[in-house]
Protein backbone atom coordinates (compact mmCIF):
# COMPACT_ATOMS: atom_id res chain seq x y z
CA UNK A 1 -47.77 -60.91 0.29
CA UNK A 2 -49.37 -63.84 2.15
CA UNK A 3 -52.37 -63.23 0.34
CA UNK A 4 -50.68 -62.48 -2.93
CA UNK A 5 -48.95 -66.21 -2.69
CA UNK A 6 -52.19 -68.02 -1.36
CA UNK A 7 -54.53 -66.86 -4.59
CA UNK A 8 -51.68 -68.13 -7.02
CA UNK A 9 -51.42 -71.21 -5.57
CA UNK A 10 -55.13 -71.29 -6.01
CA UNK A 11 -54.64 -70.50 -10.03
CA UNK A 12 -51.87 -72.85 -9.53
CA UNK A 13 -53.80 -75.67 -8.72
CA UNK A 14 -56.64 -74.48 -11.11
CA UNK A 15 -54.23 -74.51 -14.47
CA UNK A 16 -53.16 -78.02 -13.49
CA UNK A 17 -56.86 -79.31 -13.25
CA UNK A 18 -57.53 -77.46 -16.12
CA UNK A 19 -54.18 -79.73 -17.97
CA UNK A 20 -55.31 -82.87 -16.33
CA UNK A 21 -58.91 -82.38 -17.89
CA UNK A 22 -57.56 -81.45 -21.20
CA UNK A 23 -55.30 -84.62 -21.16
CA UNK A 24 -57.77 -87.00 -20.46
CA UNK A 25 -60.53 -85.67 -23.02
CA UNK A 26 -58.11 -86.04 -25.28
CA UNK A 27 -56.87 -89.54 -24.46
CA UNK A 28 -60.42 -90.61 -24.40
CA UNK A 29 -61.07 -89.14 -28.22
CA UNK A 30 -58.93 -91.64 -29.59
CA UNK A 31 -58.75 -89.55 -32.63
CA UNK A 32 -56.06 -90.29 -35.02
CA UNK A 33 -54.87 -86.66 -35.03
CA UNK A 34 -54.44 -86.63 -31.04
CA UNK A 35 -52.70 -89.55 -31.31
CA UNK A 36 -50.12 -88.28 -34.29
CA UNK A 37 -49.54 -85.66 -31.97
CA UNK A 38 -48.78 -87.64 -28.36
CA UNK A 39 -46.41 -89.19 -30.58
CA UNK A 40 -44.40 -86.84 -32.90
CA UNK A 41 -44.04 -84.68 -29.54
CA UNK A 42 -42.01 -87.24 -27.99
CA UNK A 43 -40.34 -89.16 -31.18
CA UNK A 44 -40.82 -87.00 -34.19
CA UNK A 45 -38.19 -84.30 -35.95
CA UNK A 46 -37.86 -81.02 -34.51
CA UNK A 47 -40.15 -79.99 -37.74
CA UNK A 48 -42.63 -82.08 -36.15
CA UNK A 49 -42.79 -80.95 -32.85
CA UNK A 50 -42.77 -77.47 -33.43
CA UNK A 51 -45.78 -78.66 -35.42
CA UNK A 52 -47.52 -79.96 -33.48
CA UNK A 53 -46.86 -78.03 -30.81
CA UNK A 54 -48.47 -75.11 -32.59
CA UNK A 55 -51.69 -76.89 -33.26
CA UNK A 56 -51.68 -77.70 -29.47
CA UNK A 57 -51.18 -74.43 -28.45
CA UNK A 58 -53.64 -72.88 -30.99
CA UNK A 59 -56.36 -75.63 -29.77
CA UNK A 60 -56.69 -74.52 -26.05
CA UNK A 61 -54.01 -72.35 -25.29
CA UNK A 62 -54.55 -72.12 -21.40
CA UNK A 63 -54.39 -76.28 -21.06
CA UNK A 64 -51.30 -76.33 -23.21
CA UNK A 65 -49.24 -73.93 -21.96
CA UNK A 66 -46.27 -76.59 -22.16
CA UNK A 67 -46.27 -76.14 -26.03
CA UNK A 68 -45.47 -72.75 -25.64
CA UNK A 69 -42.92 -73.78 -23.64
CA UNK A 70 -41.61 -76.56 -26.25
CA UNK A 71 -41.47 -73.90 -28.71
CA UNK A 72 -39.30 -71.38 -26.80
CA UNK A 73 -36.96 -74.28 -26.08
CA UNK A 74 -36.34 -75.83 -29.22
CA UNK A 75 -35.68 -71.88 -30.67
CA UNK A 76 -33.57 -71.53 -28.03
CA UNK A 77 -31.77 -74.50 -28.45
CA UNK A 78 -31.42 -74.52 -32.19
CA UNK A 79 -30.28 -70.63 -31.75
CA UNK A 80 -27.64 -71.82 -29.22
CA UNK A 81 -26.33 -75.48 -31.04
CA UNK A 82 -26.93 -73.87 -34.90
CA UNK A 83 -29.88 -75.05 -35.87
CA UNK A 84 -30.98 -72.59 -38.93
CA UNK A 85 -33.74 -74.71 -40.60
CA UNK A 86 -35.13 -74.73 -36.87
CA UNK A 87 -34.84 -71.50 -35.48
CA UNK A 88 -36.45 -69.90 -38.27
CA UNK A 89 -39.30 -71.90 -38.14
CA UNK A 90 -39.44 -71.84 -34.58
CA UNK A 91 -39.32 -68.28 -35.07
CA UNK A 92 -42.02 -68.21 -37.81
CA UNK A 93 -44.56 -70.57 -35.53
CA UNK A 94 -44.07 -68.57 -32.13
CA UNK A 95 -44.55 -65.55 -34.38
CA UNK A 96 -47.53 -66.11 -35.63
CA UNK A 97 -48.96 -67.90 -32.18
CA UNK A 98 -48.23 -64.69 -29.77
CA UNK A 99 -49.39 -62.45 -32.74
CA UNK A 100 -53.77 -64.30 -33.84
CA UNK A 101 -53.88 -65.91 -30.47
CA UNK A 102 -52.12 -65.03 -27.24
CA UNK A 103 -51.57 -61.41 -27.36
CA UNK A 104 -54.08 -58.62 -26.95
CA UNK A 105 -53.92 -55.86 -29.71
CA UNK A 106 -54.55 -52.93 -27.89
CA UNK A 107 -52.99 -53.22 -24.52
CA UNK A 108 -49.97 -54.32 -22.62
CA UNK A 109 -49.84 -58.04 -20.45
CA UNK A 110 -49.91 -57.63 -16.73
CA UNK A 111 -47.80 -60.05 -14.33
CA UNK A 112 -50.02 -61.92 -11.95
CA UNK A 113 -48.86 -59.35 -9.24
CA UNK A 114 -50.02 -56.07 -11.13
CA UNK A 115 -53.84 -57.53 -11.32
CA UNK A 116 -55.85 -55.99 -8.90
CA UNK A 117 -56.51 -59.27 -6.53
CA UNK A 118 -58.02 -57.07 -3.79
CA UNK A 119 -61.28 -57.17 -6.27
CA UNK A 120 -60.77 -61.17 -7.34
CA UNK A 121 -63.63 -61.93 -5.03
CA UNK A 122 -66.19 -59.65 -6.71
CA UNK A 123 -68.25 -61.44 -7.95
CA UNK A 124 -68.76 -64.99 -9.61
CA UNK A 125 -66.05 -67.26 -10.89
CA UNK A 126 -63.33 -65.86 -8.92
CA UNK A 127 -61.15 -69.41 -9.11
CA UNK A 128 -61.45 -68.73 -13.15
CA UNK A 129 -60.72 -65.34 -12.73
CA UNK A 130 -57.36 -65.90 -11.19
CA UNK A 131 -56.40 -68.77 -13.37
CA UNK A 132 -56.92 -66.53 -16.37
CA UNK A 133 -54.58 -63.67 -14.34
CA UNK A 134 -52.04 -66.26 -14.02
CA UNK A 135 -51.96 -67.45 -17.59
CA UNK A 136 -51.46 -63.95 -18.51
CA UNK A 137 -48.53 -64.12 -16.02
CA UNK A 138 -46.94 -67.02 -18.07
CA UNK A 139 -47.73 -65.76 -21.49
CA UNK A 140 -46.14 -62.22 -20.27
CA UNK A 141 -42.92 -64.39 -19.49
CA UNK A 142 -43.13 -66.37 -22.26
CA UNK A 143 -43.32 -63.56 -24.74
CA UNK A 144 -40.46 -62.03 -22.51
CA UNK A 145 -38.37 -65.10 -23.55
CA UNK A 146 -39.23 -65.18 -27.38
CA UNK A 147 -38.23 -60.95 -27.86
CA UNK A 148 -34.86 -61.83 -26.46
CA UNK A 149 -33.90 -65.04 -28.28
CA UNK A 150 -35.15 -62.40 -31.66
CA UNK A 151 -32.98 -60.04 -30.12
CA UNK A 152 -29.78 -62.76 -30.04
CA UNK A 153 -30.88 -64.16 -33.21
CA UNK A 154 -30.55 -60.33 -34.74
CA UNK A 155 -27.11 -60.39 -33.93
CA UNK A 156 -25.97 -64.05 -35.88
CA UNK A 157 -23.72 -64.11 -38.13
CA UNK A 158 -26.05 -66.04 -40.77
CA UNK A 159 -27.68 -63.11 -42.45
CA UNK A 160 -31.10 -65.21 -42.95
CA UNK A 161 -31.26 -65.37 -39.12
CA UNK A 162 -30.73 -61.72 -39.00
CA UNK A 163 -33.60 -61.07 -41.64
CA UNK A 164 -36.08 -62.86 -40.11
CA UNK A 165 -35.31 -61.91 -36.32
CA UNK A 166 -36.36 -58.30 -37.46
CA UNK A 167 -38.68 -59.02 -39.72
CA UNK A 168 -40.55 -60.98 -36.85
CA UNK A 169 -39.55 -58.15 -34.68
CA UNK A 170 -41.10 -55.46 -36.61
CA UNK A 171 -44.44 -57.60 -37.57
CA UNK A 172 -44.92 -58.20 -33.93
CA UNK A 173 -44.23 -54.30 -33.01
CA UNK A 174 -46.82 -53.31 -35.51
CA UNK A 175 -48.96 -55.74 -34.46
CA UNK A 176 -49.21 -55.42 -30.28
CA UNK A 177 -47.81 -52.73 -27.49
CA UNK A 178 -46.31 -55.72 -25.85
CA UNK A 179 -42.66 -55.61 -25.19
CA UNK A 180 -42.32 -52.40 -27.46
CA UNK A 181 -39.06 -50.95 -26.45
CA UNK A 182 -37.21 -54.28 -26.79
CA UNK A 183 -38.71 -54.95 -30.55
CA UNK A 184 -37.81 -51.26 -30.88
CA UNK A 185 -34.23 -51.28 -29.83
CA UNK A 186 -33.70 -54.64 -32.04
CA UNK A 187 -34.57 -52.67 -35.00
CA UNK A 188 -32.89 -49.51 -34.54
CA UNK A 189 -29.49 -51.62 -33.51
CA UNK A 190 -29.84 -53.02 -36.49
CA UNK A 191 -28.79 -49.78 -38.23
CA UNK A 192 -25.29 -50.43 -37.19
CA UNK A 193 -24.89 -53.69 -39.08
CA UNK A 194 -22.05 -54.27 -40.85
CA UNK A 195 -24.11 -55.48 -44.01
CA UNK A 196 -25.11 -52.93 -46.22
CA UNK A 197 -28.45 -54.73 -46.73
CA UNK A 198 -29.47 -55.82 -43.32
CA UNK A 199 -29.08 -52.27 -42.20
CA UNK A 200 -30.86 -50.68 -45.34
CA UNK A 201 -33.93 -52.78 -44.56
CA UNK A 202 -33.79 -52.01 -40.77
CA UNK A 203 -33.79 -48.45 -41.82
CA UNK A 204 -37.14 -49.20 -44.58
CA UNK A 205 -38.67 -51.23 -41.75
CA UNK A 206 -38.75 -48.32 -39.12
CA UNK A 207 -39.51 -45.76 -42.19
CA UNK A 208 -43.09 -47.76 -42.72
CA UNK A 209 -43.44 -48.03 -38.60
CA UNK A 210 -43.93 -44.49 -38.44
CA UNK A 211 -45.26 -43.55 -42.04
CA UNK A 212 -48.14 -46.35 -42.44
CA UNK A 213 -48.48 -48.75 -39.30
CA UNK A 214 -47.60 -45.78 -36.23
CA UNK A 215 -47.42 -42.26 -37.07
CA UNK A 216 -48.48 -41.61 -33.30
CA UNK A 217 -44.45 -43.35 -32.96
CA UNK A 218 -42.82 -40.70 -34.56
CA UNK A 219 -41.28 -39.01 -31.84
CA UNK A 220 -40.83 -42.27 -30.05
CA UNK A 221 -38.82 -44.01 -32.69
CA UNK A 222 -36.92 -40.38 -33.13
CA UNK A 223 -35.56 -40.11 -30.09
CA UNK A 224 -34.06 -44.22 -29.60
CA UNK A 225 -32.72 -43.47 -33.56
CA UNK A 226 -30.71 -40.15 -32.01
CA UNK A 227 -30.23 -41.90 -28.57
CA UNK A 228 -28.52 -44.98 -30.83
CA UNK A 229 -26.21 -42.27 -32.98
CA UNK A 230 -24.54 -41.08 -30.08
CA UNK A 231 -23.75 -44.05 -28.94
CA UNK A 232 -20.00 -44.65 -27.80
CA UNK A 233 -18.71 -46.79 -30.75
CA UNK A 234 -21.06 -46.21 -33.50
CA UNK A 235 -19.38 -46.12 -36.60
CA UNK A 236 -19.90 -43.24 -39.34
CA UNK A 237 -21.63 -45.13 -41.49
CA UNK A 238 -24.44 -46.17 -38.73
CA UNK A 239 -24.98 -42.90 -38.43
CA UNK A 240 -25.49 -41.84 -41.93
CA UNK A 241 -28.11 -44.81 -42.10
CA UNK A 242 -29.81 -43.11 -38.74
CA UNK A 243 -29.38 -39.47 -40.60
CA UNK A 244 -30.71 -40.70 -43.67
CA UNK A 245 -33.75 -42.57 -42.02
CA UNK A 246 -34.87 -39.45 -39.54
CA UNK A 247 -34.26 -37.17 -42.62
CA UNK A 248 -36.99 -38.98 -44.15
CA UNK A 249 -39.75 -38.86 -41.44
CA UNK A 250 -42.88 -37.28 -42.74
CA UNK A 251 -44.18 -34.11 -41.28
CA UNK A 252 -47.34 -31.90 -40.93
CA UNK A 253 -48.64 -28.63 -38.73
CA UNK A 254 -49.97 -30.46 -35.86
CA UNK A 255 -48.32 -29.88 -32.69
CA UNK A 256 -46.99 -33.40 -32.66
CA UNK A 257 -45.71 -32.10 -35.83
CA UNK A 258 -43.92 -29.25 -34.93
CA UNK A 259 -42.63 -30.55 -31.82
CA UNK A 260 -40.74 -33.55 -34.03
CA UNK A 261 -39.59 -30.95 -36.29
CA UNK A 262 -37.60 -29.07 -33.64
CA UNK A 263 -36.65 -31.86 -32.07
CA UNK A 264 -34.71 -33.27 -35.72
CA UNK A 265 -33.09 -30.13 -36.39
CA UNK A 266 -31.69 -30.06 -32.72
CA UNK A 267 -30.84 -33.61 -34.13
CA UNK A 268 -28.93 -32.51 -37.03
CA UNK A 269 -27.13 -29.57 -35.14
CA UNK A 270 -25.82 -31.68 -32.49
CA UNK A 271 -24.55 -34.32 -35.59
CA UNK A 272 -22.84 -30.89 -37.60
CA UNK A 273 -21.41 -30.17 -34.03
CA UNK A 274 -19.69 -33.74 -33.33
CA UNK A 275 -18.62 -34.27 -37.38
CA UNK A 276 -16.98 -30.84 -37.32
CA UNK A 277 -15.24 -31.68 -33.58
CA UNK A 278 -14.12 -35.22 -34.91
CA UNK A 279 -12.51 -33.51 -38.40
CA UNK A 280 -10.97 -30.79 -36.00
CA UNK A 281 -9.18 -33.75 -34.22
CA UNK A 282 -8.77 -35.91 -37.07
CA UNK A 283 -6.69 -32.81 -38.85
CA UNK A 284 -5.03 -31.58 -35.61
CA UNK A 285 -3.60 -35.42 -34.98
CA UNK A 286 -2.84 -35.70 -38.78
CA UNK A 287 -1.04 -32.74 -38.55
CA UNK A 288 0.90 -33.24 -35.62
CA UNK A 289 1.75 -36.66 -37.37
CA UNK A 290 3.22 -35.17 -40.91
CA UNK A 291 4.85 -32.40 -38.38
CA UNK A 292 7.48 -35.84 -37.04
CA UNK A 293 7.50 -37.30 -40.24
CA UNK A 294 9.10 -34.06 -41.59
CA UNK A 295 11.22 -33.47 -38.50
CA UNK A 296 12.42 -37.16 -38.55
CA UNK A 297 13.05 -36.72 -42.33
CA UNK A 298 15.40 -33.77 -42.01
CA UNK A 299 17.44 -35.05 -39.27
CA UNK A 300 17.79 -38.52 -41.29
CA UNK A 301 19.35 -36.18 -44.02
CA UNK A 302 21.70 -34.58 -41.63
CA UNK A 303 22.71 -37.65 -40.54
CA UNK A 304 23.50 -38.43 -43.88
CA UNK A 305 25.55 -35.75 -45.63
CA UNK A 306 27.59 -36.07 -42.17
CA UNK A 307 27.78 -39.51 -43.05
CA UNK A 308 29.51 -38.61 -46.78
CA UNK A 309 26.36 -39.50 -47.99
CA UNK A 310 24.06 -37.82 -50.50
């Protein structure tokens, strides 16, 4: 642990030499664009800063780590005080930064403690080796940060907020492994929406996951769809939309294949079995209902021809 906490001091202390370089190359350009952006990050709209802290962050991600940061806090903030115009293009810039230049296409982020620091020594360049380990660290975080603010925005009541949370959410699961199950979960949820739409498209979005972008996912997707249709308070027509959507899954004679197959008609059995348990108790309670309306009735007539009373 010692050890652990000594080399990220040492990336640490790298990144902010790295910053302090960065700032002072940049101060020394002189350029009009560096100095449109020193200034609309401090003075300009929130239009402007996410802006311009895009470009920053596109320009040299590692020395401008703190426009990542800007970004997650003005979505956060504008998700939080109401802000529509600015979450969604919060949401649109942070999109399309984690997507062409901060995430890896083909593998998963590791936190600085997962990298194997035993071996940071072999070899060259181990200071830059660590720094880079430790910017992974923050981008890991970062990217933590942006799925769950999509994942509160997905449940707004502004539908335009809810349409482009899981649009955003499904671009960036097609797009990298990273944070898979949470983009995953925000779509399937999304089945249970109470507009017709918004859960219609979740349902088409998942339907191209796993017929164009991830057929490997089939099985995946599957099983959170089912897990999500049992849930305890999941309303009838949620699970039609999750019915509807596995019914569609395409098939073929691979293994993979046949092992989705049985696993959708154990699906569909165990939805027959709870439908026909829920009309059973929905017909034994209505039953038992009519059964005191009829008894109350009669005695109410008693009553009244004792009354005189016809």
């Amino acid at each position: 642990q010692r050890e652990m906490d000594a080399k990220e001091d040492a990336a640490r202390k790298a990144l902010e030499e790295r910053v302090a370089m960065h700032e002072k190359q940049a101060s020394r350009s002189g350029s009009a664009d560096s100095k449109w952006l020193k200034l609309v990050r401090t003075s300009g709209t929130a239009a402007d800063k996410i802006a311009a802290a895009t470009v920053l962050a596109q320009e040299d991600p590692v020395a401008n780590m703190k426009s990542l940061e800007t970004l997650l806090a003005l979505l956060e903030k504008a998700r939080v005080k109401g802000g529509k115009r600015g979450a969604v293009q919060a949401v649109q810039a942070l999109q399309e930064l984690f997507r062409d230049a901060l995430l890896p296409p083909d593998r998963k982020l590791r936190y600085f403690s997962e990298q194997p620091l035993e071996k940071s020594a072999a070899g060259p360049l181990e200071r830059k080796r660590l720094l880079f380990w430790y910017i992974e660290d923050m981008i890991k975080r970062a990217y933590t940060r942006f799925v769950n603010a999509l994942d509160a925005l997905s449940r707004d009541p502004l539908p335009v907020l809810k349409e482009k949370s899981v649009k955003a959410a499904h671009d960036m699961l097609k797009c990298t492994p990273e944070q898979e199950r949470g983009l995953l979960n925000i779509l399937v949820n999304k089945l249970g929406d109470p507009h017709r739409r918004t859960a219609s498209n979740a349902a088409h979005l998942l339907l191209e996951l796993v017929s164009k972008d991830h057929p490997a996912m089939k099985r995946v997707v599957a099983r959170e769809v089912e897990t999500f249709c049992f849930r305890r308070g999941v309303g009838l027509k949620a699970q039609y939309y999750a019915a509807v959507l596995l019914n569609q899954f395409p098939l073929n004679h691979t293994s993979e294949g046949e092992k989705l197959a049985a696993q959708l008609v154990e699906f569909y059995f165990s939805v027959f079995n709870m439908l026909h348990k829920r009309s059973k108790e929905t017909a034994e309670n209505g039953g038992a209902a009519e059964d005191g309306d009829d008894k109350k009735g009669s005695n109410d007539k008693k009553q009244r021809w004792r009354d005189g009373a016809k």
